[in-house]
Structures are given as structure tokens and as C-alpha cells.
PDB file of N, CA and C in Angstrom:
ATOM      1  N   UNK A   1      42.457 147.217-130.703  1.00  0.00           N
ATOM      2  CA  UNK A   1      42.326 147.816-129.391  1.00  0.00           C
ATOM      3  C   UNK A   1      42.165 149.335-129.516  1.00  0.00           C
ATOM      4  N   UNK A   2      42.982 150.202-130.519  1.00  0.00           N
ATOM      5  CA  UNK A   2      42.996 151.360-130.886  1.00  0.00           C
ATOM      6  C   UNK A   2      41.591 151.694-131.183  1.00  0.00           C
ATOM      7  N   UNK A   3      40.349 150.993-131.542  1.00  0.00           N
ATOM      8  CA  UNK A   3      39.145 151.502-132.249  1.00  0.00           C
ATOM      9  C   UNK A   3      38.126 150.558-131.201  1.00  0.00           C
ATOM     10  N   UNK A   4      38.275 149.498-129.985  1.00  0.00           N
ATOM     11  CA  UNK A   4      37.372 149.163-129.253  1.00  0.00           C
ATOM     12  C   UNK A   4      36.050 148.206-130.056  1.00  0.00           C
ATOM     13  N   UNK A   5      37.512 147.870-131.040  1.00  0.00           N
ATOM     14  CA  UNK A   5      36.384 146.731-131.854  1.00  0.00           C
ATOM     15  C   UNK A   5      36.761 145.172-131.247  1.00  0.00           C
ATOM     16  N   UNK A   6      36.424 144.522-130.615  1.00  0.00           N
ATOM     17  CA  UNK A   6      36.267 142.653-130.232  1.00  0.00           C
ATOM     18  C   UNK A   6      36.674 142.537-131.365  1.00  0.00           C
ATOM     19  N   UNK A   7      37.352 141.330-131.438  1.00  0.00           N
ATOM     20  CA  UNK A   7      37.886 140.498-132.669  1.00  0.00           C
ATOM     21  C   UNK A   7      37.624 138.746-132.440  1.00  0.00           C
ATOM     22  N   UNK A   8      37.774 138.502-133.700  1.00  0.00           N
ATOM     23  CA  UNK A   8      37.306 136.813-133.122  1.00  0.00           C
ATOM     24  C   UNK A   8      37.695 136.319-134.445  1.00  0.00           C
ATOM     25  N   UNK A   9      38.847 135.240-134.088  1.00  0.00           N
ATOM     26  CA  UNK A   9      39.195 134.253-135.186  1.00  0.00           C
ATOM     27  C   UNK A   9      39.168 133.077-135.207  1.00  0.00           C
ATOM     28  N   UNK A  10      39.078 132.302-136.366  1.00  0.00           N
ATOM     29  CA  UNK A  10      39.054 131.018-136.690  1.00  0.00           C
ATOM     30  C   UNK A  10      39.634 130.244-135.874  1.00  0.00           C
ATOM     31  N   UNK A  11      40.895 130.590-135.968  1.00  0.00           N
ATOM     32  CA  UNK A  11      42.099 129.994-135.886  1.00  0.00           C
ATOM     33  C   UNK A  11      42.115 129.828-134.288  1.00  0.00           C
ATOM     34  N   UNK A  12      42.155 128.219-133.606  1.00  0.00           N
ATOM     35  CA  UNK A  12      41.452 128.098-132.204  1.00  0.00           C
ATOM     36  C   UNK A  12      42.851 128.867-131.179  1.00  0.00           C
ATOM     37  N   UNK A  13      43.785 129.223-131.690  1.00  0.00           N
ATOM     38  CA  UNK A  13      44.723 129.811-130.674  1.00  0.00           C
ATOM     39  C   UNK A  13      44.837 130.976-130.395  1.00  0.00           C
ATOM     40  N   UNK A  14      44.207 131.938-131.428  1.00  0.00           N
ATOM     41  CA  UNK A  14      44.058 133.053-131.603  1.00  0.00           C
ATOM     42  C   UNK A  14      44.353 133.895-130.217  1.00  0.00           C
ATOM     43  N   UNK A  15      43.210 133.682-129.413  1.00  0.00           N
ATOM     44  CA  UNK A  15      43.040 134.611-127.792  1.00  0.00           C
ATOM     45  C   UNK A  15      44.253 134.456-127.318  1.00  0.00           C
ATOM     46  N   UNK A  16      44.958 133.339-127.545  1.00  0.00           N
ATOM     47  CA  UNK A  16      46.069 133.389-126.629  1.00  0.00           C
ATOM     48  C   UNK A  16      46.959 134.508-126.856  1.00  0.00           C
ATOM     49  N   UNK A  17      46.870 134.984-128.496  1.00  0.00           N
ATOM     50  CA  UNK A  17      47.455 135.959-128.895  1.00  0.00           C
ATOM     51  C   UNK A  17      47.111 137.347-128.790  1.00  0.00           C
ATOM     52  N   UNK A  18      46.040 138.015-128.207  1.00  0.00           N
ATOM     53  CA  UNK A  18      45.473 138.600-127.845  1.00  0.00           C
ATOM     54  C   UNK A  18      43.999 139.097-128.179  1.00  0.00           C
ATOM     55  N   UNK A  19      43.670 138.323-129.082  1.00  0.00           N
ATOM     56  CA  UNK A  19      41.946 138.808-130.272  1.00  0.00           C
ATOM     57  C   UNK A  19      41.141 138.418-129.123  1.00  0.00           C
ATOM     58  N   UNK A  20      39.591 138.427-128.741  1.00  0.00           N
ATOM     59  CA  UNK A  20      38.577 138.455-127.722  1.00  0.00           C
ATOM     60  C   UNK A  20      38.549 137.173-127.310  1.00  0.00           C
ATOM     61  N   UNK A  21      38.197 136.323-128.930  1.00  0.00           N
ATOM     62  CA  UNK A  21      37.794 135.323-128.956  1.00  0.00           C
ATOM     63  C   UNK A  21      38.113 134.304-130.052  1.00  0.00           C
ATOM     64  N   UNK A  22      38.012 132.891-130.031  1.00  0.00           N
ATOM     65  CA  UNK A  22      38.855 132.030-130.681  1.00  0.00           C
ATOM     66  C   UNK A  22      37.984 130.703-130.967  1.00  0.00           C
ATOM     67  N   UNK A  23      37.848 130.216-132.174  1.00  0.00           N
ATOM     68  CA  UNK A  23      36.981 128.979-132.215  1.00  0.00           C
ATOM     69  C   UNK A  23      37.091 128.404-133.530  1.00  0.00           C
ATOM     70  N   UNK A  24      37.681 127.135-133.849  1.00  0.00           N
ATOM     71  CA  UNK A  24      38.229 126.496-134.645  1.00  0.00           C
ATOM     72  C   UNK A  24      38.403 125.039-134.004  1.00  0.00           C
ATOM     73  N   UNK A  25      38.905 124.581-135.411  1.00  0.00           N
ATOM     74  CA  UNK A  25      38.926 122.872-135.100  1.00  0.00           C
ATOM     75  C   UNK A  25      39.649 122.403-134.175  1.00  0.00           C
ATOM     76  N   UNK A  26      39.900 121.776-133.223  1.00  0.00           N
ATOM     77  CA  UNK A  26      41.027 121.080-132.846  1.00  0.00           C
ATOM     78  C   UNK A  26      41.824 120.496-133.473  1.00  0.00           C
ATOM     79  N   UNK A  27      42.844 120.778-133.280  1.00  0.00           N
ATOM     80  CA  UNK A  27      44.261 120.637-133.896  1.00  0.00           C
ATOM     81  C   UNK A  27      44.511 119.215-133.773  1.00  0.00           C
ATOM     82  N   UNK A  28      44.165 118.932-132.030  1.00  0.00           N
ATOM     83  CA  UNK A  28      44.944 117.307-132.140  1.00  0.00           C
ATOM     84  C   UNK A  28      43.812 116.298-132.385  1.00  0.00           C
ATOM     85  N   UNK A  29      42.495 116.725-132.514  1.00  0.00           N
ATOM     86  CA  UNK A  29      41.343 115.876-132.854  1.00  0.00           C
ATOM     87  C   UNK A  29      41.201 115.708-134.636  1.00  0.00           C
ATOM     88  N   UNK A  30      41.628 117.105-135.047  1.00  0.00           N
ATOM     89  CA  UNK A  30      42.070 116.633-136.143  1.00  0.00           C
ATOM     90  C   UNK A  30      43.411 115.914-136.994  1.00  0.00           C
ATOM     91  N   UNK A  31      44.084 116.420-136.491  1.00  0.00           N
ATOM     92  CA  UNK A  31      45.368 115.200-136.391  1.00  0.00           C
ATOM     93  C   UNK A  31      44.950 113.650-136.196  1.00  0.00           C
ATOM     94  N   UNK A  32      44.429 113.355-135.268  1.00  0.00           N
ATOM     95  CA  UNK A  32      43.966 112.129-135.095  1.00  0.00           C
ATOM     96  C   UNK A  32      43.100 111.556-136.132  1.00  0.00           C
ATOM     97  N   UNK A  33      42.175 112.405-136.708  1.00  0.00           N
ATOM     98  CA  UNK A  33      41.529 111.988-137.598  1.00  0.00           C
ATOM     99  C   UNK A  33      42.094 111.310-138.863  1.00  0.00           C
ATOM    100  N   UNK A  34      43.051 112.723-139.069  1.00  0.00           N
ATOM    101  CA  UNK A  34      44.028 112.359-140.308  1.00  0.00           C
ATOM    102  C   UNK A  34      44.864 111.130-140.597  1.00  0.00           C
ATOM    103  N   UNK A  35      45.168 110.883-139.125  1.00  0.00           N
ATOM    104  CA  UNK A  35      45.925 109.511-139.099  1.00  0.00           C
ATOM    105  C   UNK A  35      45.339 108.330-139.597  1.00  0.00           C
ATOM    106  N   UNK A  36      44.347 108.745-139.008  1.00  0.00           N
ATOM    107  CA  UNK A  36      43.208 107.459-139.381  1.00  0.00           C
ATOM    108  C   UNK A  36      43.227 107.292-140.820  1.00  0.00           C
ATOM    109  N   UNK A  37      42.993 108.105-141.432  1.00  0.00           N
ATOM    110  CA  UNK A  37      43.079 108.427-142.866  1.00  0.00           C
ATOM    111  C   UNK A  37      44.009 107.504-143.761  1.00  0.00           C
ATOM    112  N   UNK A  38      45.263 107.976-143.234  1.00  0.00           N
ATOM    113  CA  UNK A  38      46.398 108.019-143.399  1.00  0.00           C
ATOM    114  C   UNK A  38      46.855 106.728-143.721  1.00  0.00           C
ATOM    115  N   UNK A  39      46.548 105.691-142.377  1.00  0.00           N
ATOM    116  CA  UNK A  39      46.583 104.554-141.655  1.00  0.00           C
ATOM    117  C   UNK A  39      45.694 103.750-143.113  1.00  0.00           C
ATOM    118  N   UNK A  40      44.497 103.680-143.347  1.00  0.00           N
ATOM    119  CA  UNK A  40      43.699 103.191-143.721  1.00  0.00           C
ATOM    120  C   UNK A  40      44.077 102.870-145.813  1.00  0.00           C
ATOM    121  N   UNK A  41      44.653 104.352-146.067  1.00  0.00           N
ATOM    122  CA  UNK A  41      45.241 104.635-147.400  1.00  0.00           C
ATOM    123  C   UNK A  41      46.514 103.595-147.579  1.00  0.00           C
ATOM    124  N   UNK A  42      47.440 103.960-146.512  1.00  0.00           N
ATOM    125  CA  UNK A  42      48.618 102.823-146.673  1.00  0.00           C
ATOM    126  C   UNK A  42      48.446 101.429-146.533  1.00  0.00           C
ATOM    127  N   UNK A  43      47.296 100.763-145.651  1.00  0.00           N
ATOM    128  CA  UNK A  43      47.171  99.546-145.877  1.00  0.00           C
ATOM    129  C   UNK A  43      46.348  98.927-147.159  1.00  0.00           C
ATOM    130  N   UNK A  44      46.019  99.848-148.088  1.00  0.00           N
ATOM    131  CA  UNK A  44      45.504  99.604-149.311  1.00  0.00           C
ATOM    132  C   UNK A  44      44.066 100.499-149.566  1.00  0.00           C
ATOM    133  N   UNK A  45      43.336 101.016-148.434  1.00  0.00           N
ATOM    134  CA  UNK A  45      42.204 101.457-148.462  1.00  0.00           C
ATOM    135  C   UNK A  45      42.380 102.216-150.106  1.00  0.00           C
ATOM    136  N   UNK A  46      41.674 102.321-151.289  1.00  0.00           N
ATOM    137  CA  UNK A  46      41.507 103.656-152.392  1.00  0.00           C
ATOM    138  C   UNK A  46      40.609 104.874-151.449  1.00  0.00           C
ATOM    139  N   UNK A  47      41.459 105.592-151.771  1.00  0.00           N
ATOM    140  CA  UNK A  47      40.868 107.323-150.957  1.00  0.00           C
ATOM    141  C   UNK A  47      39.403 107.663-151.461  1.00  0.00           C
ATOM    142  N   UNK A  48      39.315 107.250-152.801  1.00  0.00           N
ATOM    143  CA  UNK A  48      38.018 107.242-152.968  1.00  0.00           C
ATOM    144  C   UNK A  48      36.928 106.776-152.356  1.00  0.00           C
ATOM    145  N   UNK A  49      37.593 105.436-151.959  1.00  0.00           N
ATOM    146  CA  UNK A  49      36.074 104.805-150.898  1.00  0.00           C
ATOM    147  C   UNK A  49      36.143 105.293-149.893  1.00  0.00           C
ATOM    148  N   UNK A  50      36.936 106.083-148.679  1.00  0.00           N
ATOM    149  CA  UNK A  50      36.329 106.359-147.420  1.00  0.00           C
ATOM    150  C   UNK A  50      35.862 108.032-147.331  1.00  0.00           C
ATOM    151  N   UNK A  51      34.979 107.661-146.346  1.00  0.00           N
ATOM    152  CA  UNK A  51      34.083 108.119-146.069  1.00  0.00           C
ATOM    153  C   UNK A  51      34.650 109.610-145.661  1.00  0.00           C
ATOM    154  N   UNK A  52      33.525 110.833-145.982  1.00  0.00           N
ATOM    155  CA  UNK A  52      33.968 112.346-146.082  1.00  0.00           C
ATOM    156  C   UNK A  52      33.289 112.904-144.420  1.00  0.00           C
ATOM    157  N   UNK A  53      34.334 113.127-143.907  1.00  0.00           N
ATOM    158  CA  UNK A  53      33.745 113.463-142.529  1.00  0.00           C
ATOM    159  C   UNK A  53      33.860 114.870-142.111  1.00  0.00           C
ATOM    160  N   UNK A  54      33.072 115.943-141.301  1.00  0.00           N
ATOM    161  CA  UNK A  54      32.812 116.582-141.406  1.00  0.00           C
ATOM    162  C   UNK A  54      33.802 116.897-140.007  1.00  0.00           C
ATOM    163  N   UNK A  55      34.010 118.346-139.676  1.00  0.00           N
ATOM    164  CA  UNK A  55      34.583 118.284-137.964  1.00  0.00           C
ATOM    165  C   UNK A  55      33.548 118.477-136.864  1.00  0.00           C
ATOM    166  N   UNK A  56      33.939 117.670-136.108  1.00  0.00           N
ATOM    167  CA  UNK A  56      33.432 117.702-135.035  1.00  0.00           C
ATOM    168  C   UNK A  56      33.499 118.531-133.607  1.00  0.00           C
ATOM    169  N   UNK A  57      34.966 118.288-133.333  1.00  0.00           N
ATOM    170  CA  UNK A  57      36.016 118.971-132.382  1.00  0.00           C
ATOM    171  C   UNK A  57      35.808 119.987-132.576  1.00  0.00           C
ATOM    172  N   UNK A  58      35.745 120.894-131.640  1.00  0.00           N
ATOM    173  CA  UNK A  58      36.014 122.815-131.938  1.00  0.00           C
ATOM    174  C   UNK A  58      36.636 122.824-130.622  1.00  0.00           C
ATOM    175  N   UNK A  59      37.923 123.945-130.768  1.00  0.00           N
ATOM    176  CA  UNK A  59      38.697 124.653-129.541  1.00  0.00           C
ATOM    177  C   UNK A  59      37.726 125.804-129.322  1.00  0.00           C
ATOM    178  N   UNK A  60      37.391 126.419-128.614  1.00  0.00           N
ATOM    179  CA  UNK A  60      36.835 127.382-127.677  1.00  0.00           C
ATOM    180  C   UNK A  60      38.036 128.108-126.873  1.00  0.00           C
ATOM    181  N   UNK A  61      38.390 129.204-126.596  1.00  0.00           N
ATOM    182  CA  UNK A  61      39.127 130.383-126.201  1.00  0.00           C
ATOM    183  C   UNK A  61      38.210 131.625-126.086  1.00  0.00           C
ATOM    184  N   UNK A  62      38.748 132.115-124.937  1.00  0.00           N
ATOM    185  CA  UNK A  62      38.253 133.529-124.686  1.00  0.00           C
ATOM    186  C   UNK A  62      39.063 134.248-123.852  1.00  0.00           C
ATOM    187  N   UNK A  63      39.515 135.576-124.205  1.00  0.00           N
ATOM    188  CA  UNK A  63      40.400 136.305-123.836  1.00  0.00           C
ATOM    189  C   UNK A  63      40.224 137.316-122.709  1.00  0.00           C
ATOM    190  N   UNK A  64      40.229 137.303-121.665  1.00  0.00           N
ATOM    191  CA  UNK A  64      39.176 137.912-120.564  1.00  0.00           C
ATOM    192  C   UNK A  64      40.331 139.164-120.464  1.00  0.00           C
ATOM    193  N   UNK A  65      41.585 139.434-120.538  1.00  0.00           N
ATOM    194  CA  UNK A  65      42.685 140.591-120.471  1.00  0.00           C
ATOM    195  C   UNK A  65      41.706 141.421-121.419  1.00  0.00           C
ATOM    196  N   UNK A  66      41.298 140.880-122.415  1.00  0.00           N
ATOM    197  CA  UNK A  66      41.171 141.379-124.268  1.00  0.00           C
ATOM    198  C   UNK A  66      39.398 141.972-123.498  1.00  0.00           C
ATOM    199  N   UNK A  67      38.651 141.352-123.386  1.00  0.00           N
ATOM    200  CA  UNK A  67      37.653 141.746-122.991  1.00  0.00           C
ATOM    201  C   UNK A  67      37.393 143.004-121.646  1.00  0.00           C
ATOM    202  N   UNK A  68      38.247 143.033-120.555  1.00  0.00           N
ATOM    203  CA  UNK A  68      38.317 144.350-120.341  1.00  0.00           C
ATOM    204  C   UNK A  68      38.895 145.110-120.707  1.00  0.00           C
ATOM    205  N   UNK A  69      39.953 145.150-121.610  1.00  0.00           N
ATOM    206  CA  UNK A  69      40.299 146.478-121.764  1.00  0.00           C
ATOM    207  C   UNK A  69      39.400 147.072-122.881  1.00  0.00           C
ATOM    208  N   UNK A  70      38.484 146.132-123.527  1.00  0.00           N
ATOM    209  CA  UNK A  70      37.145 146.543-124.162  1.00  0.00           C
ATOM    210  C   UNK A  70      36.197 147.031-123.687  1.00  0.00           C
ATOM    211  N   UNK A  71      36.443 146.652-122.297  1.00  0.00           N
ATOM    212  CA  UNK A  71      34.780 147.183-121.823  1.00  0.00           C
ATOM    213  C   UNK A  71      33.618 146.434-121.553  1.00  0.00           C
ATOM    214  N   UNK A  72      33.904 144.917-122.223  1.00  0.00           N
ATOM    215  CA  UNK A  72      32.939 143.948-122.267  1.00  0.00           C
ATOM    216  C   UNK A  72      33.006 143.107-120.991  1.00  0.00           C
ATOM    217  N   UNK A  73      31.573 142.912-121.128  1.00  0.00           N
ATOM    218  CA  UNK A  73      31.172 141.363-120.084  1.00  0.00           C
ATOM    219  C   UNK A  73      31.034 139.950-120.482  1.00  0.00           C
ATOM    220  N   UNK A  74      32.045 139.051-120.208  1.00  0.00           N
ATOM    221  CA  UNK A  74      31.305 137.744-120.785  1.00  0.00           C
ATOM    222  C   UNK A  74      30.473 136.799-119.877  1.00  0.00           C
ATOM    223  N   UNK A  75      29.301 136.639-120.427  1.00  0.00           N
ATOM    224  CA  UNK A  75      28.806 135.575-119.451  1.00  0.00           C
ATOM    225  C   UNK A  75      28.732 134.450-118.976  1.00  0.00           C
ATOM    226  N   UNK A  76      28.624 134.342-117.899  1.00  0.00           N
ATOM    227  CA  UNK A  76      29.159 132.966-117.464  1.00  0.00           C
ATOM    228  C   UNK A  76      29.119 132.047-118.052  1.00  0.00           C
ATOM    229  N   UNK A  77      27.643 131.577-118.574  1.00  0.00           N
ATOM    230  CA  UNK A  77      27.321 130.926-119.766  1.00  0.00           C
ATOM    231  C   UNK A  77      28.383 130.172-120.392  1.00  0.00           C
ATOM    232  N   UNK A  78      29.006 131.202-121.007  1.00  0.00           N
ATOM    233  CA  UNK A  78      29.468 131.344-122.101  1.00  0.00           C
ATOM    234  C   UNK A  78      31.381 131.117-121.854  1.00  0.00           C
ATOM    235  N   UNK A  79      31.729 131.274-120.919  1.00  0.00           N
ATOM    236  CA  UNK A  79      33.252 131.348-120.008  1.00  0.00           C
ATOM    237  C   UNK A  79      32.814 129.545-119.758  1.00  0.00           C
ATOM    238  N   UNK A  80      31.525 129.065-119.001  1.00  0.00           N
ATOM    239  CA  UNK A  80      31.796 127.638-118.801  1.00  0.00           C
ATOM    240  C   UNK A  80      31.926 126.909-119.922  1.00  0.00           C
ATOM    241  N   UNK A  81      31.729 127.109-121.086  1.00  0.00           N
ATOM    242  CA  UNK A  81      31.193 126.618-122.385  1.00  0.00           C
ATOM    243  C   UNK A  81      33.323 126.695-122.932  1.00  0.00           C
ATOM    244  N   UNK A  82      33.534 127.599-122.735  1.00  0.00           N
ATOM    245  CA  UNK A  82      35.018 127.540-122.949  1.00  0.00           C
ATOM    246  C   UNK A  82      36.106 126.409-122.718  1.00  0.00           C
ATOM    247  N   UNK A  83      36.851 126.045-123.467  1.00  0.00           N
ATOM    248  CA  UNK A  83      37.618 125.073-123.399  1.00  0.00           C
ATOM    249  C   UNK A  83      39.417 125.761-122.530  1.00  0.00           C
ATOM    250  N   UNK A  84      39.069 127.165-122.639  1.00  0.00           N
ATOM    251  CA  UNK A  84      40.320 127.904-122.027  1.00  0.00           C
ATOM    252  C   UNK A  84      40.030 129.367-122.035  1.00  0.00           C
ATOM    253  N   UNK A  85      40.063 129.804-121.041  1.00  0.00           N
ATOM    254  CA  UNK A  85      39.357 131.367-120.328  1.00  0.00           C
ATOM    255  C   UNK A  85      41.313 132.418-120.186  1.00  0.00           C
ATOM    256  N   UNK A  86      41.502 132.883-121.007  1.00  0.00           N
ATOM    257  CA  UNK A  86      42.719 133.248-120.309  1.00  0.00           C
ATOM    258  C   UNK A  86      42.670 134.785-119.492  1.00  0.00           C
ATOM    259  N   UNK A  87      43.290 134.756-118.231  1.00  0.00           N
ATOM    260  CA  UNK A  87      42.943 135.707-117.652  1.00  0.00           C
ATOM    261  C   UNK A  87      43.994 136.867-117.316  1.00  0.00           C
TER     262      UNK A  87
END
């Protein structure tokens, strides 16, 4: 905030913490996945045979406090596209 640089992290909770912007996996979509995993290994599946999946899920955040005291505009676009706008 001291230098009026936007920030933007991985990590999908980030904005809540105050950075611009936030975009990463879902937490509970990946959780779910894992289970599956998980599930499949303990009933005998070898880890070797299943299948390598890529993520799908992304959290979306945007920090609209964080964005004016920057100076910035976000566009609408881009606020509907959000999974959580905090204001």
C-alpha cells in the first residue's frame, strides 16, 4: 500500500487478507478430489493406476477496500466473473 503497487496471490483467500486480488484452487473442490483418491487407494486401487488430474476449480476474490485505496477500477466484467467481491 506504501508504494501503490496491486498485489495478487495464489493463494484463493488472499483478498480477504487485504492483497487486490486472489486466484487459486479451491480448497473444498480439491479436498473432494483427494478423497476420491483416497477412497479408491484404500479399497485396493495401486496409486499407480489412477488417473493424473489436473485442477479444475479456481476461487476468484477481489478486494474492492484494496482497490480504492489504489486508485484502481475494476470492471464489471471482471467483479461478475468473481466468486467473492469484498467490499
Amino acid at each position: 500500500m506504501k508504494h501503490k503497487l496491486p498485489s495478487f496471490s495464489g493463494e484463493p483467500t488472499a483478498a480477504s487478507a487485504g492483497m487486490l486480488t486472489s486466484c487459486g484452487a479451491s480448497i473444498p473442490a480439491s479436498c473432494q478430489r483427494a478423497a476420491f483418491f483416497v477412497d479408491r487407494i484404500l479399497r485396493g486401487a495401486r496409486p499407480a493406476d489412477l488417473p493424473v488430474e489436473t485442477i479444475t476449480a479456481f476461487h476468484l476474490e477481489i478486494n474492492l477496500k484494496t482497490a480504492k485505496a489504489l486508485g484502481l477500477t475494476i470492471p464489471p466484467s471482471l467483479l461478475a466473473r468473481a466468486d467473492q467481491v469484498i467490499e
